[in-house]
Protein backbone atom coordinates (compact mmCIF):
# COMPACT_ATOMS: atom_id res chain seq x y z
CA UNK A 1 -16.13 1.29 28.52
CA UNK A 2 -14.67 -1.46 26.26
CA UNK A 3 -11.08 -2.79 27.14
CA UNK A 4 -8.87 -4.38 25.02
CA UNK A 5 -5.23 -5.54 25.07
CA UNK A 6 -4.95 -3.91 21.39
CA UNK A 7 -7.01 -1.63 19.35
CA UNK A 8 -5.75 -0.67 15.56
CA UNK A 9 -7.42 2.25 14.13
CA UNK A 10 -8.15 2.01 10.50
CA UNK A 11 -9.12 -1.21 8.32
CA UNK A 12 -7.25 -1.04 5.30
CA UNK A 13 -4.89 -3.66 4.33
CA UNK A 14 -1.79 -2.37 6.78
CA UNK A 15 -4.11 -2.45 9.68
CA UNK A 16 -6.19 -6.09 9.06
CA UNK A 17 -2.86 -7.86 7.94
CA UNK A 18 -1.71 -6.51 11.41
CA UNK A 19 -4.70 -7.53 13.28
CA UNK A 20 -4.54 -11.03 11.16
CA UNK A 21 -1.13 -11.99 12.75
CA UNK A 22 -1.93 -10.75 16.68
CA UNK A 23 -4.80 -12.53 16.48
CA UNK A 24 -3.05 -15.43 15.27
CA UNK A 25 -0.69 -15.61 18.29
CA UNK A 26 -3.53 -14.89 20.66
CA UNK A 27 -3.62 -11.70 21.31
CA UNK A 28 -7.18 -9.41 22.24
CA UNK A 29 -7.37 -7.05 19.03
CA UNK A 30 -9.98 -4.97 17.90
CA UNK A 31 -9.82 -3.04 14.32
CA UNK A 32 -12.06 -0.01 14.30
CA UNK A 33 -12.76 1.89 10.82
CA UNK A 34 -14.50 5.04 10.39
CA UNK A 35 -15.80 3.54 6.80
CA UNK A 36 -19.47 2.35 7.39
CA UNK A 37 -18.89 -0.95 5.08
CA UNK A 38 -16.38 -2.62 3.08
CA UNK A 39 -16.98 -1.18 -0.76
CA UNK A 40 -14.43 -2.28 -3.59
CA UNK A 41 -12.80 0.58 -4.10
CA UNK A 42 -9.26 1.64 -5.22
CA UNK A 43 -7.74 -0.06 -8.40
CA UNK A 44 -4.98 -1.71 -9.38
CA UNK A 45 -1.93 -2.84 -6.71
CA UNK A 46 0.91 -5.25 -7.14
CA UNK A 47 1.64 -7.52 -4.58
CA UNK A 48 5.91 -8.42 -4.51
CA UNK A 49 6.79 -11.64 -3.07
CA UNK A 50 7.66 -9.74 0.08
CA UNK A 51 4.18 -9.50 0.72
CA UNK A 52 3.39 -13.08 -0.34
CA UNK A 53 5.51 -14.42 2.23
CA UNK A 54 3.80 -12.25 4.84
CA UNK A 55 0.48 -13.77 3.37
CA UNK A 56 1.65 -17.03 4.00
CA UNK A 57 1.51 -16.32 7.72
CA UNK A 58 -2.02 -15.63 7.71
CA UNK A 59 -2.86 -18.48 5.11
CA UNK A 60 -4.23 -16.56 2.42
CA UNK A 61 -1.11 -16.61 0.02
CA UNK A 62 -2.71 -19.23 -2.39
CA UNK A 63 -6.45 -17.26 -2.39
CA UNK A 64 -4.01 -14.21 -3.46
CA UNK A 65 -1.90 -16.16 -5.93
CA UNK A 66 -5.36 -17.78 -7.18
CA UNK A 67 -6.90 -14.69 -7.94
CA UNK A 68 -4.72 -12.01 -9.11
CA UNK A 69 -2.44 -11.90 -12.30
CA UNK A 70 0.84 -13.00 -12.24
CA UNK A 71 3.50 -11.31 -14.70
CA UNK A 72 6.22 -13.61 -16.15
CA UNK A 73 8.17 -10.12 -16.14
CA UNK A 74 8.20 -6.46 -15.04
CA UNK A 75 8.89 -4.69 -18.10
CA UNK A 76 9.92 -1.07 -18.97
CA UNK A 77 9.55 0.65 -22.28
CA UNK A 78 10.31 4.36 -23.74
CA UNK A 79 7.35 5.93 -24.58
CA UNK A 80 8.20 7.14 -27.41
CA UNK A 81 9.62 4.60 -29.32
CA UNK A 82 7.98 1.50 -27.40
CA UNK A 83 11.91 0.34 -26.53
CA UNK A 84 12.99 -1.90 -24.13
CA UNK A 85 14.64 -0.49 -21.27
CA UNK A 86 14.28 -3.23 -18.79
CA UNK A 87 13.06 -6.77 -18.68
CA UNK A 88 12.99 -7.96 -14.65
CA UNK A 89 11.69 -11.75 -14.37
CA UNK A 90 9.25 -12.00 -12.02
CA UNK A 91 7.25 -15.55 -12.05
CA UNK A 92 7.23 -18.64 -12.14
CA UNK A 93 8.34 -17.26 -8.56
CA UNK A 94 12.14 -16.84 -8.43
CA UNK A 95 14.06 -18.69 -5.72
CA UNK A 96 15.62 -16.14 -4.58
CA UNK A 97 12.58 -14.24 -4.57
CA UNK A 98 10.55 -17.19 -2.43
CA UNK A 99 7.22 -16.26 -3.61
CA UNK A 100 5.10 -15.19 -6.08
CA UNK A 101 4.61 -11.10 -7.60
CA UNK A 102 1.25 -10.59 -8.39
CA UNK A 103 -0.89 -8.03 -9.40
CA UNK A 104 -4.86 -7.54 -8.48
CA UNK A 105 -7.41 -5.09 -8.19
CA UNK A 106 -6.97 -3.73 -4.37
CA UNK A 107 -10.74 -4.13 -3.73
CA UNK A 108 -10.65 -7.70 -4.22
CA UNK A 109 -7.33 -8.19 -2.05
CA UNK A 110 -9.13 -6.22 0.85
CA UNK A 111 -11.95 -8.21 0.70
CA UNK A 112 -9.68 -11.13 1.40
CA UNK A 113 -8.41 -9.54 4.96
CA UNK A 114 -11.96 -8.58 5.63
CA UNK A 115 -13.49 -12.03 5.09
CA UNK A 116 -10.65 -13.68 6.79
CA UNK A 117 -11.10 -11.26 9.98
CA UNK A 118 -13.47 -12.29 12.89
CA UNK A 119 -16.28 -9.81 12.51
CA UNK A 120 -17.26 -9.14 16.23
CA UNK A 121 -13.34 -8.08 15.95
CA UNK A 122 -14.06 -5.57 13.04
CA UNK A 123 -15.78 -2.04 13.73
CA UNK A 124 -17.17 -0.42 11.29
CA UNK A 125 -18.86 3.66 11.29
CA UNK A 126 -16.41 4.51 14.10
CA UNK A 127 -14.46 7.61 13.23
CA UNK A 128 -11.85 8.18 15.56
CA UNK A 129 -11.93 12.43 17.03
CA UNK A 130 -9.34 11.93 20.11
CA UNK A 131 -7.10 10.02 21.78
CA UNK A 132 -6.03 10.10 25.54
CA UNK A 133 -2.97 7.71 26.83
CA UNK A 134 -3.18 7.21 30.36
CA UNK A 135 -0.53 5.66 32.79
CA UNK A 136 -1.99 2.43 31.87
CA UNK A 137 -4.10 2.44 28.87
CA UNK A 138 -5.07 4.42 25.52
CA UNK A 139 -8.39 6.00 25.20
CA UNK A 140 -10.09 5.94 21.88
CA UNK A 141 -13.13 8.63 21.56
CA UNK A 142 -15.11 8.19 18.52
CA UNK A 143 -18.09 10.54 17.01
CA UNK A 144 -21.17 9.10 18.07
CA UNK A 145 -20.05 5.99 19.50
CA UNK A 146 -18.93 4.93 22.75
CA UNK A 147 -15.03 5.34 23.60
CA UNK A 148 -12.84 2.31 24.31
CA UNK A 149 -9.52 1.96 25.90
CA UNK A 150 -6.53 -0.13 24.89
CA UNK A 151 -3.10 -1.17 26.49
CA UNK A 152 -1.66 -0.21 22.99
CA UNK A 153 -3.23 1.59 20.23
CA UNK A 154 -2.03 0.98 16.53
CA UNK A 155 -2.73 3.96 14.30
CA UNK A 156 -3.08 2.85 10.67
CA UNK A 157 -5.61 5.35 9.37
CA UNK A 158 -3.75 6.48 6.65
CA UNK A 159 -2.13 9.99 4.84
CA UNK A 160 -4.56 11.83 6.72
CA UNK A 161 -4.08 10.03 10.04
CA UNK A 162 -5.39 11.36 12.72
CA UNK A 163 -3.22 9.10 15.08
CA UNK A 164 -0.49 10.63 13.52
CA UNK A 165 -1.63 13.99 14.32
CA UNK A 166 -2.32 13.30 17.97
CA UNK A 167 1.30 12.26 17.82
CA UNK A 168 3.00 15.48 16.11
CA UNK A 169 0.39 17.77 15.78
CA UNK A 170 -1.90 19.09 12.67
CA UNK A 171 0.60 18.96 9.19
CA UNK A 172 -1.30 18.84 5.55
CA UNK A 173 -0.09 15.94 3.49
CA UNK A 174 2.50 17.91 0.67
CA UNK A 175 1.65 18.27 -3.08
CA UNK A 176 4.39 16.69 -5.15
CA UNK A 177 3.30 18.33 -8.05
CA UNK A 178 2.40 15.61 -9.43
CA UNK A 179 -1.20 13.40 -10.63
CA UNK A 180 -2.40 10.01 -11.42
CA UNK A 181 -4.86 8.99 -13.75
CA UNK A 182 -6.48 5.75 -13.12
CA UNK A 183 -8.51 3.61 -15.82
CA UNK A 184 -10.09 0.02 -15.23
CA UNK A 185 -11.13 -1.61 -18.19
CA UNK A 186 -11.93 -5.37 -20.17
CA UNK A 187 -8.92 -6.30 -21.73
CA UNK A 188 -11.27 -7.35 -24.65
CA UNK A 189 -11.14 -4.16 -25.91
CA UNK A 190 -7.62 -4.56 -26.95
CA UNK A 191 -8.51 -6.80 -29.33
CA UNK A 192 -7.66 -5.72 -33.18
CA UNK A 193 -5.87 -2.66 -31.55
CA UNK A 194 -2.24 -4.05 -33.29
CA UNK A 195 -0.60 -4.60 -30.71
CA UNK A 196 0.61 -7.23 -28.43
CA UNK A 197 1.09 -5.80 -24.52
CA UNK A 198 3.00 -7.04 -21.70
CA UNK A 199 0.83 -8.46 -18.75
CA UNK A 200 2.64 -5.65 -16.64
CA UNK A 201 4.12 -2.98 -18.39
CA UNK A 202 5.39 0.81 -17.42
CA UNK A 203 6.34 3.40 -20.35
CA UNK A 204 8.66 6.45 -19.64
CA UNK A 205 9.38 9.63 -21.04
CA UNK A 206 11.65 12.28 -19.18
CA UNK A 207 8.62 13.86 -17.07
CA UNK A 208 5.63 11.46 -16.99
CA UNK A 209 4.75 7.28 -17.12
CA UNK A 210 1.95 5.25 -18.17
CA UNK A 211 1.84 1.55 -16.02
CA UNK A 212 -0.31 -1.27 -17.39
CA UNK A 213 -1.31 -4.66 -15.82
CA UNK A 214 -3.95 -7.13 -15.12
CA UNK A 215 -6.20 -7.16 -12.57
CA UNK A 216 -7.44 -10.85 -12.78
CA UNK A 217 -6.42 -14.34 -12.97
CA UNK A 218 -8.15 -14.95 -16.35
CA UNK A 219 -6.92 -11.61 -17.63
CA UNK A 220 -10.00 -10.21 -18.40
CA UNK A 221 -9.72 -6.87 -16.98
CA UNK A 222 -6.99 -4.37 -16.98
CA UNK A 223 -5.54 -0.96 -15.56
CA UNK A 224 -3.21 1.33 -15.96
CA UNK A 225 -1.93 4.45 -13.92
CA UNK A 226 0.26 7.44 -14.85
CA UNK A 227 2.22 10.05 -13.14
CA UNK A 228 2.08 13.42 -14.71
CA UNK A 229 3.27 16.69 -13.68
CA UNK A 230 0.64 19.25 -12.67
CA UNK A 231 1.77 22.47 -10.98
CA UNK A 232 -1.32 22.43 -8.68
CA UNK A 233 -4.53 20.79 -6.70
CA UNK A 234 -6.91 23.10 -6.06
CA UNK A 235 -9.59 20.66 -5.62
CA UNK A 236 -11.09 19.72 -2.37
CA UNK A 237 -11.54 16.03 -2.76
CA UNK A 238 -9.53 12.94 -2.83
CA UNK A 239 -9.93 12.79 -7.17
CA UNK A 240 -11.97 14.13 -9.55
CA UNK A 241 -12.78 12.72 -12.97
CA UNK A 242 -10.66 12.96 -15.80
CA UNK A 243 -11.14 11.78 -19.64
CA UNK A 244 -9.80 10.51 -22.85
CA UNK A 245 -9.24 14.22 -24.11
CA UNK A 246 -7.11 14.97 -20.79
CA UNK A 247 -4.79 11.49 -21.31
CA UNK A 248 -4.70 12.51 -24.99
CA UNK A 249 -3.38 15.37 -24.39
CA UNK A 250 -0.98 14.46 -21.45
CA UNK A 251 0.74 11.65 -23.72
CA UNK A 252 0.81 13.79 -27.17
CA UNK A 253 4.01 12.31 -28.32
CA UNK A 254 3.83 8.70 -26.80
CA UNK A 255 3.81 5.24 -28.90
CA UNK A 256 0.62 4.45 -30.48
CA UNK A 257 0.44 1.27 -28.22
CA UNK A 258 -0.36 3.85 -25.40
CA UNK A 259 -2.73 5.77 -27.43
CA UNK A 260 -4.61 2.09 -27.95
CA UNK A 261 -5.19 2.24 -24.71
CA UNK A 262 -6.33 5.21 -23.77
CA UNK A 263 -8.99 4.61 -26.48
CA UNK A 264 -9.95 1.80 -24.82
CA UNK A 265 -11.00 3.45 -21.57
CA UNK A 266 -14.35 5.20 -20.83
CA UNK A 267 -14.26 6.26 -17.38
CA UNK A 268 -10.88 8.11 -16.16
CA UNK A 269 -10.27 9.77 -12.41
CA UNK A 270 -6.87 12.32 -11.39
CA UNK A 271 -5.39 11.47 -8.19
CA UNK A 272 -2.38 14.29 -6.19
CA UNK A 273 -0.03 12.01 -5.32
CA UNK A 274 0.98 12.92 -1.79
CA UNK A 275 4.12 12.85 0.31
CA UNK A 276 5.31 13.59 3.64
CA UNK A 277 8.87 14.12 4.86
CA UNK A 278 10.26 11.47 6.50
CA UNK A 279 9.37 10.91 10.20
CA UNK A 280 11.85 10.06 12.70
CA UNK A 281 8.97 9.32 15.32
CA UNK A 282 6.79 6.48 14.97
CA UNK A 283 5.70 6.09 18.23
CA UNK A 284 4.89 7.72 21.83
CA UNK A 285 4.07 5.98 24.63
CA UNK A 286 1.33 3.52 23.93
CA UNK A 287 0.64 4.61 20.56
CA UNK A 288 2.72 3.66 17.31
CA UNK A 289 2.02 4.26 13.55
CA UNK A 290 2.61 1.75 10.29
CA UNK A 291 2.03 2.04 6.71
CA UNK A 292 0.86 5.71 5.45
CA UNK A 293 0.39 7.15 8.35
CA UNK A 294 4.28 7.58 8.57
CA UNK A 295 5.74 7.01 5.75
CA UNK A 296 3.43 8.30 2.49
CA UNK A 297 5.21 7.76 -0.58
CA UNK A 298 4.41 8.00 -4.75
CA UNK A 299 3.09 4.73 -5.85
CA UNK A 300 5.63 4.47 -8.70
CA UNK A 301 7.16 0.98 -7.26
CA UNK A 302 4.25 0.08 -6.03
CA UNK A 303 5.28 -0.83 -3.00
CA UNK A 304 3.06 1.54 -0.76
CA UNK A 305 1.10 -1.39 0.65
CA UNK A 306 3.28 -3.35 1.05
CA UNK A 307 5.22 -1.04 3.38
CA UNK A 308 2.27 -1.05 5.54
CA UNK A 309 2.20 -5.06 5.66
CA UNK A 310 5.75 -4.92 5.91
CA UNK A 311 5.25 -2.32 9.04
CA UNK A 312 2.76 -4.36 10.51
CA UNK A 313 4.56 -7.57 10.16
CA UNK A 314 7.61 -6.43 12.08
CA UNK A 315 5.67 -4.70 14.88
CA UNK A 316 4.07 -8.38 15.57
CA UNK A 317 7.18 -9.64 15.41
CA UNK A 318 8.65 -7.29 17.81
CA UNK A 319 6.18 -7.35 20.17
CA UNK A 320 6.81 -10.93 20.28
CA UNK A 321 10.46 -10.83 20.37
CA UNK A 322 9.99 -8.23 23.43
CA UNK A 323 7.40 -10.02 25.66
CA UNK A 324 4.21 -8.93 23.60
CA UNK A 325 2.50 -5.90 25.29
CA UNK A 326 3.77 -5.59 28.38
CA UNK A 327 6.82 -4.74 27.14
CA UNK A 328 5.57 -2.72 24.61
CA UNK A 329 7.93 0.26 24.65
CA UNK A 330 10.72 -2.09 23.82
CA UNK A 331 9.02 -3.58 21.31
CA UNK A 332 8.24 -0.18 19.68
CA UNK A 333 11.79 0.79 19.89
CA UNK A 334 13.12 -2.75 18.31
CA UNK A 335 9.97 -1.72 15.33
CA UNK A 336 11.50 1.82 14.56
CA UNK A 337 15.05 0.88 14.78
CA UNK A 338 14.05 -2.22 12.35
CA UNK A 339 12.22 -0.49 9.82
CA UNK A 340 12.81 3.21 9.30
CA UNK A 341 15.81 2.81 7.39
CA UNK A 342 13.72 0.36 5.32
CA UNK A 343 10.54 2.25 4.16
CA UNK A 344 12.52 5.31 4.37
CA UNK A 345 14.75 3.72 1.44
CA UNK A 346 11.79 3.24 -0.43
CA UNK A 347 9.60 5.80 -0.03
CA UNK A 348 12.39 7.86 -1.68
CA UNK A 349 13.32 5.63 -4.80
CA UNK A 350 9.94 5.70 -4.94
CA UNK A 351 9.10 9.10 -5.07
CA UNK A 352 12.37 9.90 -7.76
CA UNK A 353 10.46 7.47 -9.69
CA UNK A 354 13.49 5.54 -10.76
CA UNK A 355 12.63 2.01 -9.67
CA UNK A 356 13.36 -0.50 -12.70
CA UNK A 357 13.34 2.27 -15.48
CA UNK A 358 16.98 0.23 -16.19
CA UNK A 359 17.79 -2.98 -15.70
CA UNK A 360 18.74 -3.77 -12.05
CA UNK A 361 18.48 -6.42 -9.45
CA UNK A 362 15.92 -6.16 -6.96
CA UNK A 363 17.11 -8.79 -4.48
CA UNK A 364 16.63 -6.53 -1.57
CA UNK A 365 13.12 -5.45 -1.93
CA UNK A 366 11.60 -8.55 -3.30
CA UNK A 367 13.92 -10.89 -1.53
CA UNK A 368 13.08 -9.93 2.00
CA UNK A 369 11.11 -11.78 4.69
CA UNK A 370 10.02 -9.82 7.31
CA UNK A 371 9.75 -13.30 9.84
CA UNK A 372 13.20 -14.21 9.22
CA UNK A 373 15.52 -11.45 8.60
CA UNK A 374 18.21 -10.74 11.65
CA UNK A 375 16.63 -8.08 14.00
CA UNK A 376 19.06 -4.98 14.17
CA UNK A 377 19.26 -3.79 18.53
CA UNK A 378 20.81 -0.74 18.30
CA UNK A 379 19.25 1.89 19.69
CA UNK A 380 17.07 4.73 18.21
């Protein structure tokens, strides 16, 4: 059986910006992902300068400021009318800020933390079925592959984690009622619509939003995402396809700018956004969670990700701060009592899908740095 002094279960971007930074200060990490190969998938996903200044720890902030878009502004809009409601400057990067906010297509970001990871570090077609924790190590059992055992295991497999359900026990994901249609298209097809769009651009009505942005340096290709209430999911998969007649429908009585757009799109899929309640334990014994795995939230500030960087930022730091592994149980209690109150703050502003429908100052979220702010010690 294979030994490590870390093993992080799931590759997505919570769990290789995690496995980025231990490496980085020499630590023996493995990533293991039940996905047989990296595949662009996803859409769009904005990247605040919280995250940026995480990147720059793993030297890939310029690739990620080189390739995405990067909005002078966050701006908000009634849907009706096409009103400004809010106008939040975002680049050239604010001082306050310290970094960049860009926005990218999530596929291409991932492929940054993949090509950046050591591959004989990165393991592919393992799907994690059980875990045992020992008085000394972690046990990892996977479907058709051999297990492995780790000091500490890092579970950062996602809404469906199955970490997480070792932890507390079998719990579906909850409905919020809620949908989101996602549409990836050239921006060329804007051309001679009439009208002139913000590079990143949300439009509200009392019960629904349409978000807009680019995906690309060059702005060449665009997205946009909704949230609209639907009273139920009865599908059995992750999306299905949507169309046109569906978004038509959905935003009847918004601006025509919006209706440009939607006209612009061929191919539309409907995502259930998905919640959980808040989790007060985000850890046991050798095994802690990050990202979605504990703390799902709405995407509407689009800050999902980078609670899971965030989350795996601290953790390094904290097992640092604590005398890296061997002191792990420290260091796990220094993580939850240093970032609970954090994504827990978010994950509900972001799921009452208020976040900069007004003009407000967002100081706190975009301002942070994870590598420098005070470290709170009280206990849990």
């Amino acid at each position: 059986m294979e030994r490590h002094e870390i093993a992080i279960i799931g590759a997505g971007l919570g769990g290789l910006v995690a496995g980025l930074l231990l490496i980085k200060r020499g630590y023996d990490v493995h990533v293991y992902e039940q996905s047989s190969m990296f595949s662009r998938i996803g859409a769009g996903i904005q990247l605040g300068p919280n995250v940026l200044k995480i990147m720059r720890q793993i030297d890939l902030e310029a690739a990620v400021v080189g390739l995405g878009s990067k909005p002078d502004s966050w701006i908000s809009r009634h849907g009706h009318s096409n009103a400004l409601l809010a106008d939040v400057a975002l680049n050239p990067p604010r001082k306050d800020f310290g970094a960049a906010y860009v926005t990218i297509h999530r596929g291409d970001f991932h492929l940054l933390l993949v090509n950046a990871f050591p591959a004989e570090r990165l393991h592919f077609s393992h799907r994690l079925v059980g875990l045992q924790e020992r008085t000394d190590e972690v046990v990892l059992n996977f479907e058709e592959q051999a297990s492995v055992s780790a000091r500490i295991a890092i579970g950062a497999d996602g809404v469906n984690s199955m970490v997480r359900e070792t932890l507390l026990g079998p719990e579906e994901a909850l409905y919020t009622g809620y949908v989101g249609h996602r549409a990836i298209f050239p921006a060329a097809r804007l051309k001679g619509a009439g009208f002139e769009f913000d590079p990143c651009v949300k439009w509200w009505s009392g019960d629904r939003h349409l978000m807009l942005y680019y995906l690309d340096s060059h702005r060449e290709e665009m997205y946009y995402v909704t949230g609209v209430p639907e009273p139920d999911w009865p599908h059995k998969t992750s999306f299905v396809e949507s169309s046109r007649r569906e978004m038509k429908a959905a935003f009847a009585d918004y601006h025509p700018a919006v209706h440009a757009l939607i006209e612009a799109t061929d191919y539309v899929t409907k995502w259930p956004l998905l919640t959980r309640a808040p989790l007060e334990l985000w850890d046991r014994g050798r095994i802690v969670l990050l990202g979605d795995a504990c703390h799902p939230m709405k995407p509407h500030m689009a800050q999902g990700a980078a609670m899971a960087i965030e989350d795996a930022a601290m953790l390094v730091r904290c097992l640092e701060d604590s005398g890296k592994t061997a002191a792990f149980e420290r260091a796990f209690a220094l993580y939850a009592a240093n970032r609970i109150q954090r994504a827990s703050q978010v994950q509900a502003i972001s799921n009452a899908n208020t976040w900069l429908r007004a003009q407000e100052n967002p100081d706190w979220l975009y301002g942070y740095d994870v590598f420098s702010v005070p470290l709170r010690r009280d206990a849990r």
